[in-house]
N, C-alpha and C. Protein backbone atom coordinates (compact mmCIF):
# COMPACT_ATOMS: atom_id res chain seq x y z
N UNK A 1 85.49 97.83 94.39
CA UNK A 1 84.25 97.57 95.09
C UNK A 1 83.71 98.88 95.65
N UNK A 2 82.21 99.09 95.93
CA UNK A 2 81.75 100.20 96.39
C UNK A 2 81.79 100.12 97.63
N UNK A 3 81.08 101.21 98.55
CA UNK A 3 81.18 101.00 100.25
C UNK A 3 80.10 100.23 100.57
N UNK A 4 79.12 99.95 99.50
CA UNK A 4 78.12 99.10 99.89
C UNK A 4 77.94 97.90 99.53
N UNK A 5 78.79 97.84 98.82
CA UNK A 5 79.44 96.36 98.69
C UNK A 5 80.23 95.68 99.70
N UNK A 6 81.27 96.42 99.83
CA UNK A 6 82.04 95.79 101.06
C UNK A 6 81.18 95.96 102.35
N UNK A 7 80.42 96.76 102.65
CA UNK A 7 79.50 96.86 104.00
C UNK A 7 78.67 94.98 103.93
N UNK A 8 78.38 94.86 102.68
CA UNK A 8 77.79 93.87 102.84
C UNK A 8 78.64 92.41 102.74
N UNK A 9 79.47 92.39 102.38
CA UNK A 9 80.75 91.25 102.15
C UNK A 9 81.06 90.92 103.68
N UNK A 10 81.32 92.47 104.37
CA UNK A 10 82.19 92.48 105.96
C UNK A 10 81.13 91.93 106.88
N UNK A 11 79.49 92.42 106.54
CA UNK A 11 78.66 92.45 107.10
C UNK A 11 78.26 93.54 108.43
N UNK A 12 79.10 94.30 108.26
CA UNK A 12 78.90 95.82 108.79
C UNK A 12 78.19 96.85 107.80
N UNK A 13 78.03 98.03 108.85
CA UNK A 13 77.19 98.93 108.32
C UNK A 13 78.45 100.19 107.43
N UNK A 14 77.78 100.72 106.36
CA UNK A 14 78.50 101.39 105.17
C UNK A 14 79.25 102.67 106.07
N UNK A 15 78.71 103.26 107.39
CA UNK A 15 79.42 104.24 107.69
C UNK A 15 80.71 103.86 108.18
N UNK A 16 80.59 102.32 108.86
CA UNK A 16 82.14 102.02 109.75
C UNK A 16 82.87 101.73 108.54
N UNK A 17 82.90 100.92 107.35
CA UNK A 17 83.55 101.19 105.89
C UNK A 17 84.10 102.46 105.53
N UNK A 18 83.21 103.50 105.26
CA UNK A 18 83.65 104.27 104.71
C UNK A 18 84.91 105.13 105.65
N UNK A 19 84.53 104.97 107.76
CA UNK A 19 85.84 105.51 108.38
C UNK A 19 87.26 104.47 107.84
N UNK A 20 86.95 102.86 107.94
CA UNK A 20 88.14 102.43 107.72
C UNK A 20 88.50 102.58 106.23
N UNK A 21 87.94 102.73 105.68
CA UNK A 21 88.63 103.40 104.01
C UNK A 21 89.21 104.47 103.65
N UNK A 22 88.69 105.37 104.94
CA UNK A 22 89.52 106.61 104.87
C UNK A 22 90.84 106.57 105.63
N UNK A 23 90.59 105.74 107.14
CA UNK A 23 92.14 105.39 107.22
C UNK A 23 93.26 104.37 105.80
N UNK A 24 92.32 104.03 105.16
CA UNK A 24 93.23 102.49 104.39
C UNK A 24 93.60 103.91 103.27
N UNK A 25 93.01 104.88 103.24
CA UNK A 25 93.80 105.63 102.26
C UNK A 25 94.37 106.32 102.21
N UNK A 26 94.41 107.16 103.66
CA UNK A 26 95.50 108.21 104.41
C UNK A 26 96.71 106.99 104.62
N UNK A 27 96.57 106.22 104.67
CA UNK A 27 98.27 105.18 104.84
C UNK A 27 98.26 104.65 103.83
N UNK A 28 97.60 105.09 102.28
CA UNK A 28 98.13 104.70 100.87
C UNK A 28 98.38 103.21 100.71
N UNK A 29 97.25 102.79 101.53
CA UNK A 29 96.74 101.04 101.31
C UNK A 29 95.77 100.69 100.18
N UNK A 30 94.33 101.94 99.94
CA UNK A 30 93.66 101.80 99.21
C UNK A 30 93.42 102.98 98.19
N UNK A 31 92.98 103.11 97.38
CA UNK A 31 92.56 104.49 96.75
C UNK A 31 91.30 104.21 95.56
N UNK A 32 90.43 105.64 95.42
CA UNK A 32 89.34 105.68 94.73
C UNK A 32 89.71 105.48 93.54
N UNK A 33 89.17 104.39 92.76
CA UNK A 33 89.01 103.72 91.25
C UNK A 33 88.38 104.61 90.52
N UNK A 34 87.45 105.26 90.47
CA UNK A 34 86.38 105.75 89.61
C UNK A 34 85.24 105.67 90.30
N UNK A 35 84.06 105.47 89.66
CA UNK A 35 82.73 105.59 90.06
C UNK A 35 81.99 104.66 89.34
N UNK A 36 80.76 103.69 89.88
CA UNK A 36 79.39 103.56 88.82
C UNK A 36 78.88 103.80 89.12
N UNK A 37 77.93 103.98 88.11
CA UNK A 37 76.60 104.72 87.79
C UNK A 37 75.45 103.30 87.85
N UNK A 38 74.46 103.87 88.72
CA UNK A 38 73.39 103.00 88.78
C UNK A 38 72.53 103.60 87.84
N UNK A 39 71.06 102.28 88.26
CA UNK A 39 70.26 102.97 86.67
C UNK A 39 69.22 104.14 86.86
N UNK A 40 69.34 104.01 88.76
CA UNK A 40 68.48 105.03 88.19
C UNK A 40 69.21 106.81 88.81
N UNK A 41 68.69 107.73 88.85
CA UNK A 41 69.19 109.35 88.89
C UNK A 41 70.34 109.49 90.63
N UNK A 42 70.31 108.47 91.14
CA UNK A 42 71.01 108.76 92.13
C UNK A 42 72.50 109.33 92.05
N UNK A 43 73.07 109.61 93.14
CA UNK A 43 75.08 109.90 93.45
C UNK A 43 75.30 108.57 92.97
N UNK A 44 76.34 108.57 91.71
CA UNK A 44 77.35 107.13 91.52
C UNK A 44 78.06 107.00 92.51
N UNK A 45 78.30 106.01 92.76
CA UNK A 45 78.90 105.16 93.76
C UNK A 45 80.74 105.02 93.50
N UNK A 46 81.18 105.49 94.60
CA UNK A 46 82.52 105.68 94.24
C UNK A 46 83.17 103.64 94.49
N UNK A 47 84.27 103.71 93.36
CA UNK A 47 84.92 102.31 93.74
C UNK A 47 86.05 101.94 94.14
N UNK A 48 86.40 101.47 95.19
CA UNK A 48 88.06 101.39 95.85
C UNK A 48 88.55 100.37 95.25
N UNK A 49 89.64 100.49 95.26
CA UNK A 49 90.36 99.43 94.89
C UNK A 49 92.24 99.33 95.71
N UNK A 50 92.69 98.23 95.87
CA UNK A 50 93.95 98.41 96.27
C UNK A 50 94.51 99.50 95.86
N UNK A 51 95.55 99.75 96.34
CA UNK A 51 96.96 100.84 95.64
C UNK A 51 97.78 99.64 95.20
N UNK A 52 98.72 99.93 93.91
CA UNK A 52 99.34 98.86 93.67
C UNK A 52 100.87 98.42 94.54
N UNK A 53 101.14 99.63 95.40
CA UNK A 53 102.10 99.57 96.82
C UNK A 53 101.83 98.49 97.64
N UNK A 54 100.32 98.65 97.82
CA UNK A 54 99.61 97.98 98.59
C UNK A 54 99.74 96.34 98.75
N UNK A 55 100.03 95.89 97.62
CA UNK A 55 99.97 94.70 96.42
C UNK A 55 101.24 94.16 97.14
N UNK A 56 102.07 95.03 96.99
CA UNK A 56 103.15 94.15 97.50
C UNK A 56 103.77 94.44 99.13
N UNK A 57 103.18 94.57 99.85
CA UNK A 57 103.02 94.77 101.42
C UNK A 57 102.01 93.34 102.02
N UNK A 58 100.59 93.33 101.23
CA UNK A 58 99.84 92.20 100.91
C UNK A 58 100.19 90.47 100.56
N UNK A 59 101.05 90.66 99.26
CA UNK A 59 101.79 89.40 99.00
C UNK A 59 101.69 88.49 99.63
N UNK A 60 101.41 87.19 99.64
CA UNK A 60 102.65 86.10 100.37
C UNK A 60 102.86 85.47 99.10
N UNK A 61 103.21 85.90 97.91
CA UNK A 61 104.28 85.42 96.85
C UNK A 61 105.63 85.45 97.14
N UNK A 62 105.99 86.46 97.39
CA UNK A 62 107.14 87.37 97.38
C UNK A 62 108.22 86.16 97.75
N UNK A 63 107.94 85.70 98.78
CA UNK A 63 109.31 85.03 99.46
C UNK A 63 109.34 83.67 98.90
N UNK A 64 108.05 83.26 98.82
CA UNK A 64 108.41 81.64 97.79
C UNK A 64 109.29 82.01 96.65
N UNK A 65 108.63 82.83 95.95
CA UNK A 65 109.16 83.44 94.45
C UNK A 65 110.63 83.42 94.71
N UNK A 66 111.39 84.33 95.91
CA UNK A 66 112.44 84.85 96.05
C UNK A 66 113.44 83.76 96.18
N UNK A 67 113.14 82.22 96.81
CA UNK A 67 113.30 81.28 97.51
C UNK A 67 113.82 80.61 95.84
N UNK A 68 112.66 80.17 95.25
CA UNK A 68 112.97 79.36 94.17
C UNK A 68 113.66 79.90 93.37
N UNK A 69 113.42 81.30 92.72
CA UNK A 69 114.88 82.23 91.85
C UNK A 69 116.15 81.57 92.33
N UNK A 70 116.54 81.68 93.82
CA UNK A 70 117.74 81.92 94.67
C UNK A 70 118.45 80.24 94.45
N UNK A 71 117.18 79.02 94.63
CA UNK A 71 117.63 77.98 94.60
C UNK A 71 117.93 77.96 93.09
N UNK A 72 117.26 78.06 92.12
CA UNK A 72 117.43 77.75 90.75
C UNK A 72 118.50 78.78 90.16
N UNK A 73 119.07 79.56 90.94
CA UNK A 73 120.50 80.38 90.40
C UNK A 73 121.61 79.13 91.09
N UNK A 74 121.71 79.14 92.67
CA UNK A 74 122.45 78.35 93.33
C UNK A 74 122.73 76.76 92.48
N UNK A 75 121.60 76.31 92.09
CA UNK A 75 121.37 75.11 92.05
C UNK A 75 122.32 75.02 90.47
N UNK A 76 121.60 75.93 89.32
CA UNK A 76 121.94 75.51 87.80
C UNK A 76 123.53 76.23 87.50
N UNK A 77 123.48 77.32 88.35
CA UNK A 77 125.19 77.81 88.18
C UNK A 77 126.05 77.28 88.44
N UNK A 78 127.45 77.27 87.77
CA UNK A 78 128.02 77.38 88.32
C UNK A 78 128.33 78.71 89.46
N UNK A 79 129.77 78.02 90.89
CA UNK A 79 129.51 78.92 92.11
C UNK A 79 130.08 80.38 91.81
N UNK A 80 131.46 80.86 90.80
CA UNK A 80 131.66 81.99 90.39
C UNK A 80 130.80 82.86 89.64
N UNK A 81 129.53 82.10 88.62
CA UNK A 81 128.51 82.70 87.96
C UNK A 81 127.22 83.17 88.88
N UNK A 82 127.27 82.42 89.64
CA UNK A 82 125.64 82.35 90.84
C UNK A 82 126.63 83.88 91.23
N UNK A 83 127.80 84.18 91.84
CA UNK A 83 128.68 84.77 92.38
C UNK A 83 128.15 86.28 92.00
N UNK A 84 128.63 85.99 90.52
CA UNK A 84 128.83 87.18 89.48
C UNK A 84 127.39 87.78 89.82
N UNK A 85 126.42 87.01 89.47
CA UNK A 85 124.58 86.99 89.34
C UNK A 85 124.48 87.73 90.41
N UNK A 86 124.68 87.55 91.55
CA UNK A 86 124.17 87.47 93.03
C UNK A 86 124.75 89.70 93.44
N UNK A 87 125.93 89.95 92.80
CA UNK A 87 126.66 90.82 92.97
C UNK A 87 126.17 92.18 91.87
N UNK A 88 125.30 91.43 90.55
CA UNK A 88 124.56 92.59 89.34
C UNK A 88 123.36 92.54 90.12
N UNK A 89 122.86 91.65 90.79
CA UNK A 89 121.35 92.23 92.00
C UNK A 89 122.06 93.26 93.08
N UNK A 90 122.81 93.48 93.70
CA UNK A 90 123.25 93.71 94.67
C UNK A 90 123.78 95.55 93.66
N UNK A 91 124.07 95.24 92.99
CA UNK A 91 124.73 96.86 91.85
C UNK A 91 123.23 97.43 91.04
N UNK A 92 122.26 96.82 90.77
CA UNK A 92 121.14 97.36 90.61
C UNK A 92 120.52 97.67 91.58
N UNK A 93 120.43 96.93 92.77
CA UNK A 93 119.58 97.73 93.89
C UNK A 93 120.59 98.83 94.35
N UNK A 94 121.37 98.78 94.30
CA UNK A 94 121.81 100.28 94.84
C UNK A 94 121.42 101.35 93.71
N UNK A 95 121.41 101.23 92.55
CA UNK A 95 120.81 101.77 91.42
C UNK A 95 119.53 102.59 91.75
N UNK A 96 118.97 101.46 92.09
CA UNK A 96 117.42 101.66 92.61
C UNK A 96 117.12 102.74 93.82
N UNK A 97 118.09 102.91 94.49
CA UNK A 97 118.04 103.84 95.71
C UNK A 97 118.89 104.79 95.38
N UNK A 98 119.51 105.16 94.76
CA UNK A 98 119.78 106.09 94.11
C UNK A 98 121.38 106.09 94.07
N UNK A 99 122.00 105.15 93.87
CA UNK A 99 123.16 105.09 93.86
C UNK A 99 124.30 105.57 95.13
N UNK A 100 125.53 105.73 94.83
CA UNK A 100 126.68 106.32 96.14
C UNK A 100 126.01 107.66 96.28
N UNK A 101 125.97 107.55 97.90
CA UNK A 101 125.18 108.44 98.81
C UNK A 101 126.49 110.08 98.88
N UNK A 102 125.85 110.81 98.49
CA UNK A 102 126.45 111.94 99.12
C UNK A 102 127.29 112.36 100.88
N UNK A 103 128.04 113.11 100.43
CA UNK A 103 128.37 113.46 101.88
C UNK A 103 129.95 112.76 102.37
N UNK A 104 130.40 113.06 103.49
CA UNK A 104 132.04 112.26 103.86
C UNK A 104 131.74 111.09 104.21
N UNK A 105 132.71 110.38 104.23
CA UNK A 105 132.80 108.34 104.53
C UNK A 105 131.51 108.23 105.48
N UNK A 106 131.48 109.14 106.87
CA UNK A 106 130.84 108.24 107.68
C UNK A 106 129.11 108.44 106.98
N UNK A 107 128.79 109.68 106.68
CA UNK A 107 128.03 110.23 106.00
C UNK A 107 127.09 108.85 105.05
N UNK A 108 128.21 108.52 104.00
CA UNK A 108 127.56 107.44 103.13
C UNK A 108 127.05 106.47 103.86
N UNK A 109 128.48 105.98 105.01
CA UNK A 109 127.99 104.61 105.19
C UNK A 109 126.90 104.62 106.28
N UNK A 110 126.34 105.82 107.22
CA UNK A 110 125.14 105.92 107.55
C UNK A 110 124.09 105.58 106.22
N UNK A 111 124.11 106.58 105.30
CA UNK A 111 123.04 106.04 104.19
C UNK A 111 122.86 104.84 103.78
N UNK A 112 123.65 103.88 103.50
CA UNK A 112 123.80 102.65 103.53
C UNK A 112 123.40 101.90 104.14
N UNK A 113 123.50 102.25 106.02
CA UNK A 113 123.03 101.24 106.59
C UNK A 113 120.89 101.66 106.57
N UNK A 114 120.65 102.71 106.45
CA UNK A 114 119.62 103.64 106.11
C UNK A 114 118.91 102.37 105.07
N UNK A 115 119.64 102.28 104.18
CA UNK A 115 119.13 101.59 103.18
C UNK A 115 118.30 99.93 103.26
N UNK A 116 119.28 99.35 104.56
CA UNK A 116 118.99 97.88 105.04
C UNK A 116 118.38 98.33 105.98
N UNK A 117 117.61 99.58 106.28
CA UNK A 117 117.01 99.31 107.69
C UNK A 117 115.23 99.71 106.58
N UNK A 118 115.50 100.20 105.47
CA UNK A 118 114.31 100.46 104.24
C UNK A 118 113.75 99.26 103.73
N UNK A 119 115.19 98.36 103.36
CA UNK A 119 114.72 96.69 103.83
C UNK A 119 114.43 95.99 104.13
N UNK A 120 114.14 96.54 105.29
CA UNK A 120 113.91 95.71 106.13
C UNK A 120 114.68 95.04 107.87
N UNK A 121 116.12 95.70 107.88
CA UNK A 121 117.13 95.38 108.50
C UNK A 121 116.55 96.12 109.57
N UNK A 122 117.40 95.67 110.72
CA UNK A 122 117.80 96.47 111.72
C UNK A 122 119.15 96.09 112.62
N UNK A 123 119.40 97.40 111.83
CA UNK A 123 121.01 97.43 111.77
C UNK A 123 121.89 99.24 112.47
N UNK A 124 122.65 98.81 113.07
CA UNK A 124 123.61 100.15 113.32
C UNK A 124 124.98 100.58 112.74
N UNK A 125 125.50 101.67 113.01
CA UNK A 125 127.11 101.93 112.26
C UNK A 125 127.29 101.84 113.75
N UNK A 126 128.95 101.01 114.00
CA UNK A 126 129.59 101.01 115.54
C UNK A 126 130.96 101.20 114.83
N UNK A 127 131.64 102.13 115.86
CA UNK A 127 133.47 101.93 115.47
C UNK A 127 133.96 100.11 116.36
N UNK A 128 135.01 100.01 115.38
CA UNK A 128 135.15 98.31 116.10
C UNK A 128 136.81 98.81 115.66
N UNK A 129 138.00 99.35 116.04
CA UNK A 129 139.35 99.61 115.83
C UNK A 129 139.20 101.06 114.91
N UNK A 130 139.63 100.47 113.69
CA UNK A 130 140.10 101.15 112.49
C UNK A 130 138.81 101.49 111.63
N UNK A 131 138.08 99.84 112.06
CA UNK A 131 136.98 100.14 111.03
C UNK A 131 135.21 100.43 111.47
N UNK A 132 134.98 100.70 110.43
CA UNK A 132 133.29 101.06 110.74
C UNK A 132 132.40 99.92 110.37
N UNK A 133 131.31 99.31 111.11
CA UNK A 133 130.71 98.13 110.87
C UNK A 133 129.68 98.65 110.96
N UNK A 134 128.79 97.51 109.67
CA UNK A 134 127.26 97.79 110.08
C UNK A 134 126.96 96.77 110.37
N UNK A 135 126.57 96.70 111.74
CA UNK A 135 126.44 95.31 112.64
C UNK A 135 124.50 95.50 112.61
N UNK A 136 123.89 94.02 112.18
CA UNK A 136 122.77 93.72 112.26
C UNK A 136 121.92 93.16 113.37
N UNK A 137 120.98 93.03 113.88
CA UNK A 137 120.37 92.58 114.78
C UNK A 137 119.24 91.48 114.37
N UNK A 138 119.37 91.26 113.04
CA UNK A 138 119.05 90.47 112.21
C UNK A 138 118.93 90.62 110.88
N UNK A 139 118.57 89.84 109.42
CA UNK A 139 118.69 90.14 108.38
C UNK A 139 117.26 90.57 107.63
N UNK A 140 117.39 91.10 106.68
CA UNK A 140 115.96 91.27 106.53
C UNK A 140 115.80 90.39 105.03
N UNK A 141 116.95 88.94 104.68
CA UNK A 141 116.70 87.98 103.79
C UNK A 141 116.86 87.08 104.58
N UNK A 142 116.81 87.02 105.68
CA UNK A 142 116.91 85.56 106.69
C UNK A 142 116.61 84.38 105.83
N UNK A 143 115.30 84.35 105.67
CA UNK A 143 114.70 83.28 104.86
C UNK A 143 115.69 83.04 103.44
N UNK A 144 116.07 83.23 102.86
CA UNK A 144 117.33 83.36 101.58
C UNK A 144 118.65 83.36 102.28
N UNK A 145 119.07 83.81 102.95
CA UNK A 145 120.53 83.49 103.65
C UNK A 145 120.92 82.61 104.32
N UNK A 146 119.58 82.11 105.08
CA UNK A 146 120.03 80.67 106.25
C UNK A 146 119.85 79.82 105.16
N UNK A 147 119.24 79.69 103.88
CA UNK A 147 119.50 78.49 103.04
C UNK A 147 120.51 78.68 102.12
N UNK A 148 120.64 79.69 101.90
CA UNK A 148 121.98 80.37 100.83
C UNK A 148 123.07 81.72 101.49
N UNK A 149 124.04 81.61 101.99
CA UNK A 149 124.62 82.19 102.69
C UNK A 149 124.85 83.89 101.47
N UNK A 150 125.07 82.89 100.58
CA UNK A 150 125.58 83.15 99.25
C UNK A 150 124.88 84.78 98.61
N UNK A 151 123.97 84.55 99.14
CA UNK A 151 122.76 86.30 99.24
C UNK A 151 123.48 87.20 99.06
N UNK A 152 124.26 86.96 100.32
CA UNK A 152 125.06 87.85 101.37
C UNK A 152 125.64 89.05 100.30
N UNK A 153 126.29 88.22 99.24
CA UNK A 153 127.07 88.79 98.24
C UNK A 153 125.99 90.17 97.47
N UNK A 154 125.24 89.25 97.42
CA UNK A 154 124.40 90.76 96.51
C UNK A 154 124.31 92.14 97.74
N UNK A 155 124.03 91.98 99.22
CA UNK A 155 123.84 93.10 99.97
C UNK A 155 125.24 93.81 100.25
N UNK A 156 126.53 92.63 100.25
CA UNK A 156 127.30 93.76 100.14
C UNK A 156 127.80 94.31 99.23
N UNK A 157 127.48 94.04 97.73
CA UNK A 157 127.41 95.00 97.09
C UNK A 157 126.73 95.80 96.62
N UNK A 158 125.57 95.83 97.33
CA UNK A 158 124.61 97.28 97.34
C UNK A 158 124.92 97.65 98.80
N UNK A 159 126.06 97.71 99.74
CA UNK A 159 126.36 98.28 100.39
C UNK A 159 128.00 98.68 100.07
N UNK A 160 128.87 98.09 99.47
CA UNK A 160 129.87 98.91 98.69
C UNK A 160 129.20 100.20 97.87
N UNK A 161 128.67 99.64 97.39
CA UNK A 161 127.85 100.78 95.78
C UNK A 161 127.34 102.52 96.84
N UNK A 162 126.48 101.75 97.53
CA UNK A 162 125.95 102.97 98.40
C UNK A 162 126.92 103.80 98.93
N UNK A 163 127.74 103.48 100.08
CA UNK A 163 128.93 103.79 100.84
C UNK A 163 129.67 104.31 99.59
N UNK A 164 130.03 103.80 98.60
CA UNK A 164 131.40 104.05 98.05
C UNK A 164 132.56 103.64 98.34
N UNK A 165 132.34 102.70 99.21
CA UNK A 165 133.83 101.94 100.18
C UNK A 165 133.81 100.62 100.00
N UNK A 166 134.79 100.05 100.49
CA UNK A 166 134.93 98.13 99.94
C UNK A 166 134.46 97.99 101.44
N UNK A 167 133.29 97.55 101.36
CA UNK A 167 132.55 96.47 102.20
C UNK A 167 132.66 95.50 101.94
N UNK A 168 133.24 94.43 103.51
CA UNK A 168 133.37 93.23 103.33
C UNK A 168 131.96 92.30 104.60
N UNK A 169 131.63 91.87 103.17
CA UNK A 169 130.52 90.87 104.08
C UNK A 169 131.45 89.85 105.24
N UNK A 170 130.97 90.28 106.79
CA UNK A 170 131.20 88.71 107.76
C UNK A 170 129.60 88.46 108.59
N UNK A 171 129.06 88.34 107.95
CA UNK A 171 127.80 88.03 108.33
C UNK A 171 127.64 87.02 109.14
N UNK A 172 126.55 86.63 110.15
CA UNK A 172 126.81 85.32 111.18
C UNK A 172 125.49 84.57 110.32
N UNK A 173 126.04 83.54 109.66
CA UNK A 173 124.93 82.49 108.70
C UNK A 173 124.09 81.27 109.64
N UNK A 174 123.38 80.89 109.54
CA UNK A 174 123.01 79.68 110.21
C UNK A 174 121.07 80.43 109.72
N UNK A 175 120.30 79.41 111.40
CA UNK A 175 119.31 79.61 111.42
C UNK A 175 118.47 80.96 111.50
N UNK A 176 119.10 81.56 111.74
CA UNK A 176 118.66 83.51 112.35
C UNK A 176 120.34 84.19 111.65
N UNK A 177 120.11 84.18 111.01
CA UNK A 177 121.03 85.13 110.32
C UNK A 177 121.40 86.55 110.74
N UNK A 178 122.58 87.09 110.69
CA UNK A 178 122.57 88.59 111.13
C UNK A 178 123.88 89.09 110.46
N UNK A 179 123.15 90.74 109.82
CA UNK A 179 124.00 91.32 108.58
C UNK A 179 125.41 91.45 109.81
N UNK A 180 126.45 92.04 108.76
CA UNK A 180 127.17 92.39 109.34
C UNK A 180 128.61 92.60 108.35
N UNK A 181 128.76 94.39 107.89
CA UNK A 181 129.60 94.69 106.72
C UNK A 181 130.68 95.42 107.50
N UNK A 182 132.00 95.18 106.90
CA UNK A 182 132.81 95.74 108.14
C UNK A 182 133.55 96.66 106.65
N UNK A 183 133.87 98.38 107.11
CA UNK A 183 134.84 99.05 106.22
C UNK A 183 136.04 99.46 107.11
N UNK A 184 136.88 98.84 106.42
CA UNK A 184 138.31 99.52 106.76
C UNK A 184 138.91 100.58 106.26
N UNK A 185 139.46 101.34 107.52
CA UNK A 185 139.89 102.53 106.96
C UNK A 185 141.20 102.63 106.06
N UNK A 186 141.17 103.07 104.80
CA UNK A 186 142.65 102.65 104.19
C UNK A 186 142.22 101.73 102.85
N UNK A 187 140.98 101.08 103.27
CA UNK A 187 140.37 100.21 101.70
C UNK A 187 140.16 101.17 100.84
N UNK A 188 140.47 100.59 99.49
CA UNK A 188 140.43 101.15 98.65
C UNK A 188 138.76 101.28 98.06
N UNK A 189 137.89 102.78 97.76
CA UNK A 189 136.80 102.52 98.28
C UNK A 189 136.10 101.60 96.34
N UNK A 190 134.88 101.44 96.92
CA UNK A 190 134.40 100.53 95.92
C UNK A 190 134.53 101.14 94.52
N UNK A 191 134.92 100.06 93.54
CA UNK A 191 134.76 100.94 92.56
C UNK A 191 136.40 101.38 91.97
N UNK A 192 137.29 101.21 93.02
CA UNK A 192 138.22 101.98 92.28
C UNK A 192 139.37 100.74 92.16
């Protein structure tokens, strides 16, 4: 759309458009499409359009979508296959972030928890004895975990994968869900 298009859609004037377009594109919400050309000798008219980032910040697909996948794995699997399924999501998203994090134990499993807080999490590393936990303050699949605990499995293994260590999911399940991966010192780390 042009700025004088949307000036007239919003029903504001084209200069307060064109400031909030320049914020919507310094925070890589929107960006310039191209241009048309009118008919007669004037400046073409530049055209915005979403960023395709944008697209999925925007959504409200996302979580129905995520919801029905999750039931129709749960539902048609068997529970060791949903298992298996749930754990190759959980080894590709660590894929996706770039695999086991550089650096010594505590090193990774900071990156790791780094990773669920990119997620959406908000989460810390605490010493609890022997071992290192990444204790949550909530989940950032709430919606997928309070109906399927079973999630759980794919994050801790994109938090083994990351870390490099055997993370064991004890997550607190119910209505408000909250992560919670505990590594012991002495586990044999992931992978081996």
């Amino acid at each position: 759309m042009t700025v004088d298009e949307l000036a007239g859609l919003v029903g504001t004037t084209d200069n307060s458009v064109r400031s909030h377009l320049a914020s919507l594109e310094r925070d890589g919400l929107v960006k310039q499409e191209g241009v048309r050309r009118g008919a007669g000798a004037g400046k073409p008219a530049v055209l915005y359009a979403l960023h395709p980032a944008a697209e999925l910040e925007i959504s409200s697909a996302y979580p129905p979508v995520l919801m029905a996948v999750v039931d129709a794995i749960i539902r048609e699997l068997p529970a060791d296959e949903a298992e298996r399924l749930l754990r190759v999501v959980g080894h590709d998203l660590a894929r996706s972030v770039g695999g086991r994090a550089a650096g010594d134990r505590r090193e990774r499993i900071d990156a790791a928890a780094r990773v669920l807080v990119a997620l959406g999490g908000d989460v810390e590393v605490v010493e609890e004895g022997t071992a290192l936990v990444i204790r949550g303050f909530g989940c950032p699949l709430s919606l997928a975990v309070s109906e399927h605990p079973e999630v759980c499995r794919a994050v801790e293994t994109l938090v083994s994968d990351v870390s490099g260590e055997c993370a064991r999911q004890c997550c607190e399940h119910g209505k408000r869900p909250r992560c919670r991966f505990r590594i012991e010192v002495g586990d044999a780390p992931a992978g081996v």
